[in-house]
Each structure stands twice: as C-alpha cells, then as structure tokens.
N, C-alpha and C. Protein backbone atom coordinates (compact mmCIF):
# COMPACT_ATOMS: atom_id res chain seq x y z
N UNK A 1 2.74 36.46 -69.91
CA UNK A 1 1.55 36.59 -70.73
C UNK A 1 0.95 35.23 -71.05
N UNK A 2 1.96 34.14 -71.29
CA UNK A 2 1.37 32.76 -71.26
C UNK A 2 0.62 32.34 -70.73
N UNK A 3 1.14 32.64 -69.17
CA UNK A 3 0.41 31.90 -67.79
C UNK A 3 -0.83 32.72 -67.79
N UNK A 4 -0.70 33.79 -67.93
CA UNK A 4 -2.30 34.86 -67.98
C UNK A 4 -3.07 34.05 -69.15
N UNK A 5 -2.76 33.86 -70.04
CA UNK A 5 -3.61 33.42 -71.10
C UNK A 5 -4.49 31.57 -70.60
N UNK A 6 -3.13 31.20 -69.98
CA UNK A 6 -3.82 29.87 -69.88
C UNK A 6 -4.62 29.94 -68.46
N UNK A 7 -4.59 30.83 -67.48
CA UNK A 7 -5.29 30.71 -66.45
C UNK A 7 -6.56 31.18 -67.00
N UNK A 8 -6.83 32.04 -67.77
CA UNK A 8 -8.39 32.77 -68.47
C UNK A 8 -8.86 32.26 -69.06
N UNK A 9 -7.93 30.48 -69.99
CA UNK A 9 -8.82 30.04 -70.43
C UNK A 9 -9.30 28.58 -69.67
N UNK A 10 -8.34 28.10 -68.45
CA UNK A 10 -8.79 27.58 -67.91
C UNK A 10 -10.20 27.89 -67.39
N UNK A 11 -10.20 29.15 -66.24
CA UNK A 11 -11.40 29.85 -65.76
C UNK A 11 -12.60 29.95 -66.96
N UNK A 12 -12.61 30.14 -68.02
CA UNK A 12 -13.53 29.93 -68.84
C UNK A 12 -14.06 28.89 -69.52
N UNK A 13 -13.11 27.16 -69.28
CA UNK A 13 -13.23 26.15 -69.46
C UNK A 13 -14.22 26.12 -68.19
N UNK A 14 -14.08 26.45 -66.74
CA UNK A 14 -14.81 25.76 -65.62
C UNK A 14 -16.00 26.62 -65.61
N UNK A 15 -16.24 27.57 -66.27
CA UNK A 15 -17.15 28.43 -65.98
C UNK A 15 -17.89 28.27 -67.09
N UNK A 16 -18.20 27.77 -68.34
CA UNK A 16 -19.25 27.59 -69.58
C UNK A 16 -19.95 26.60 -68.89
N UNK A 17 -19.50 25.60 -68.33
CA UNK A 17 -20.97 24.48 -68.21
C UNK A 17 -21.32 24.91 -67.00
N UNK A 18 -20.75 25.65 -66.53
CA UNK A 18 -22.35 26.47 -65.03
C UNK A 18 -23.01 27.13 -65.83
N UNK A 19 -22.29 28.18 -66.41
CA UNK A 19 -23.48 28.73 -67.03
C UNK A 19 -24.50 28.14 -68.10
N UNK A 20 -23.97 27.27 -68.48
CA UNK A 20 -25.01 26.53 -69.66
C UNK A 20 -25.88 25.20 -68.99
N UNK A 21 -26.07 25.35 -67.84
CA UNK A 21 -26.95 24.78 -66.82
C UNK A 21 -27.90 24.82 -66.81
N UNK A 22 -28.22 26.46 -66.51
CA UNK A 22 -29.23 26.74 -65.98
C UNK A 22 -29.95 27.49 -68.02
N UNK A 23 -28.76 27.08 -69.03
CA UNK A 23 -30.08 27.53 -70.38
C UNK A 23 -31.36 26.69 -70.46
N UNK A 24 -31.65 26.83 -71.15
CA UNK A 24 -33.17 25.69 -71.44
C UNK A 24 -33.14 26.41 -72.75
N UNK A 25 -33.12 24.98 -73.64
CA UNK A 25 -33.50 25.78 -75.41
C UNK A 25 -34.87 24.59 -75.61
N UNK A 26 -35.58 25.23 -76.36
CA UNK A 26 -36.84 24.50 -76.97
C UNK A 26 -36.16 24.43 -78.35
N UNK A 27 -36.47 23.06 -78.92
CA UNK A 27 -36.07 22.85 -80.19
C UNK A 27 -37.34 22.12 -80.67
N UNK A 28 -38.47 22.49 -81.97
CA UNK A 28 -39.45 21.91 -82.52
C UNK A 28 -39.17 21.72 -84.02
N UNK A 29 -39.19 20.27 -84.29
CA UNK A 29 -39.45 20.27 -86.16
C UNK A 29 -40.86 20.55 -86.38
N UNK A 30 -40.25 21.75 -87.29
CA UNK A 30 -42.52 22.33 -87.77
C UNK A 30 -42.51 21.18 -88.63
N UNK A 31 -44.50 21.38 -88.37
CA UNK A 31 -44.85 20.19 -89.08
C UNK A 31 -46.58 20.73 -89.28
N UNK A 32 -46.37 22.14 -89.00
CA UNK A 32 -47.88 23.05 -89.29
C UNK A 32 -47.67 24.42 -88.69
N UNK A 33 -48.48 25.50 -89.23
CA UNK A 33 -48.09 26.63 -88.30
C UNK A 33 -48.53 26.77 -87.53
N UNK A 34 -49.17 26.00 -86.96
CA UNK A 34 -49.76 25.95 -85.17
C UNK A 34 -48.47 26.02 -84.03
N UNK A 35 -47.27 24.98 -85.07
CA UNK A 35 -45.83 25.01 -84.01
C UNK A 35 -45.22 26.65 -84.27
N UNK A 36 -45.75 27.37 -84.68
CA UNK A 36 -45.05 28.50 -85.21
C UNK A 36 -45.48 29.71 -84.39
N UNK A 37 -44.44 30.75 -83.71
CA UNK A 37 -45.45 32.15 -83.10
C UNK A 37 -45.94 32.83 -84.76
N UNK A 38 -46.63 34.01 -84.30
CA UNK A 38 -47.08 34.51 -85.12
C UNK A 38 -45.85 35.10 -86.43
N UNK A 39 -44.70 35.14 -85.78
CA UNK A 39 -43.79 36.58 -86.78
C UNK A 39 -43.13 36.13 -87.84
N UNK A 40 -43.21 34.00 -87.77
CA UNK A 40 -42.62 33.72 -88.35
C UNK A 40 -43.71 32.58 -89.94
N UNK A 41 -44.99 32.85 -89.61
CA UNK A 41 -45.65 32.51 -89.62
C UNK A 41 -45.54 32.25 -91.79
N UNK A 42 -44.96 33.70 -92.26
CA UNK A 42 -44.49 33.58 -93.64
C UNK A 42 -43.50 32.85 -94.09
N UNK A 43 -42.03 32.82 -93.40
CA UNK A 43 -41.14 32.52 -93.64
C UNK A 43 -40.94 30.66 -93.75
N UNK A 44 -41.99 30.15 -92.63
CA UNK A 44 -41.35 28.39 -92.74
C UNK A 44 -41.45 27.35 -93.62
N UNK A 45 -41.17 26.19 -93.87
CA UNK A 45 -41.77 24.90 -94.69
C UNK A 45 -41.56 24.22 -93.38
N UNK A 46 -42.27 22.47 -94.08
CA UNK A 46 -42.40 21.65 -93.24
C UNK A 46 -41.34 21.57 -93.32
N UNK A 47 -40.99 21.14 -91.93
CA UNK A 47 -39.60 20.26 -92.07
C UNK A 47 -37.99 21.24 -91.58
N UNK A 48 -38.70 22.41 -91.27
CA UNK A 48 -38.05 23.41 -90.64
C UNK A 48 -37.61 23.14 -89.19
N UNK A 49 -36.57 23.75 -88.53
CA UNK A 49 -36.73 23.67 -87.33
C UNK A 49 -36.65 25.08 -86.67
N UNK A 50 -37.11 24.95 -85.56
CA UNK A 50 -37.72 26.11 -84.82
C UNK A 50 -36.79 26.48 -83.22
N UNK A 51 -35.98 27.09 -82.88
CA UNK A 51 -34.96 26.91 -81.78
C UNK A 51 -35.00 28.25 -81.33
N UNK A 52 -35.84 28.03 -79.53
CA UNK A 52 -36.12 29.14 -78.82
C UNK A 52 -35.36 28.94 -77.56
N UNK A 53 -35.17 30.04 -76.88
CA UNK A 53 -34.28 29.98 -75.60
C UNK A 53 -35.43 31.07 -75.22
N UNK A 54 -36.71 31.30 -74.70
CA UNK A 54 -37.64 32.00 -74.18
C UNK A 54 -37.73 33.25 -74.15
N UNK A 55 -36.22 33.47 -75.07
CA UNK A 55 -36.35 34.95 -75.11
C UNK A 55 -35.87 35.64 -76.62
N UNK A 56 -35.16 34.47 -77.47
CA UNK A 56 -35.04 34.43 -78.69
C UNK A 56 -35.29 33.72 -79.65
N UNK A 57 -35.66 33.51 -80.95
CA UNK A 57 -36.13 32.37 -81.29
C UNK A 57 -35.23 32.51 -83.06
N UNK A 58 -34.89 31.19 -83.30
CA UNK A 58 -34.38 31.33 -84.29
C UNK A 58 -34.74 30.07 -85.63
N UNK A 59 -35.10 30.45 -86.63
CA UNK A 59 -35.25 29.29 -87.54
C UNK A 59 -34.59 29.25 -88.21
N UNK A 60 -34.51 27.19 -88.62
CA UNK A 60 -33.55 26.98 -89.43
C UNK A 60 -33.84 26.26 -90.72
N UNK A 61 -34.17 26.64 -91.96
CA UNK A 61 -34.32 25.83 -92.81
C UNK A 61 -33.76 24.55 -92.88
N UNK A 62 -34.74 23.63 -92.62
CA UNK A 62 -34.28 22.23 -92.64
C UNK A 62 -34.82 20.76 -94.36
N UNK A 63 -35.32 22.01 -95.15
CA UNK A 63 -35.93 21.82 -96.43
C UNK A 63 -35.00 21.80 -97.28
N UNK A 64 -35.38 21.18 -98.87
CA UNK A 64 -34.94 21.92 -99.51
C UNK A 64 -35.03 22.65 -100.60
C-alpha cells in the first residue's frame, strides 16, 4: 500500500505542471468599474483584486 501511495503521488507530482501549462489566469487590481464585468459591478472597492481563468472569475477584497 506504501509503494501504491508513493507511485500516485509521484504521477501526480509529474502531472500538475502539464496541466497547469496550458491555465492562463487574468489577475487585475480594480481601480474603476470599467475593470469590472457587469455581475460584480455592486460588490467591489478600489483596491480589490479581480482573478479570472475565462471561465470563472473570482474577487478578492484587497481593502479595508
């Protein structure tokens, strides 16, 4: 069960940075809601940051 464990996490050591290759994240500090899509348009302050992968988008209060 050892050797199973350490070969799966080897294979998953060589296999995260292929797959995190081909991500692409957009990362923007707002600084107006022009940097903003529409949904989030209530929720930000300046000084927020804004972190999209083209298909999710997530904000992070960077205020305080």
């Amino acid at each position: 069960m050892k050797g199973l464990k350490r070969n799966l996490l080897g294979i998953l050591i060589l296999c995260v940075p292929i797959l995190l290759i081909g991500a692409e994240f957009e990362v923007k500090v707002i600084k107006s809601a022009a940097d903003l899509p529409e949904q989030f348009n209530t929720l930000w302050k300046e000084g927020d940051v804004l972190v999209s992968d083209g298909k999710n988008l997530v904000l992070f209060g960077g205020t305080d």
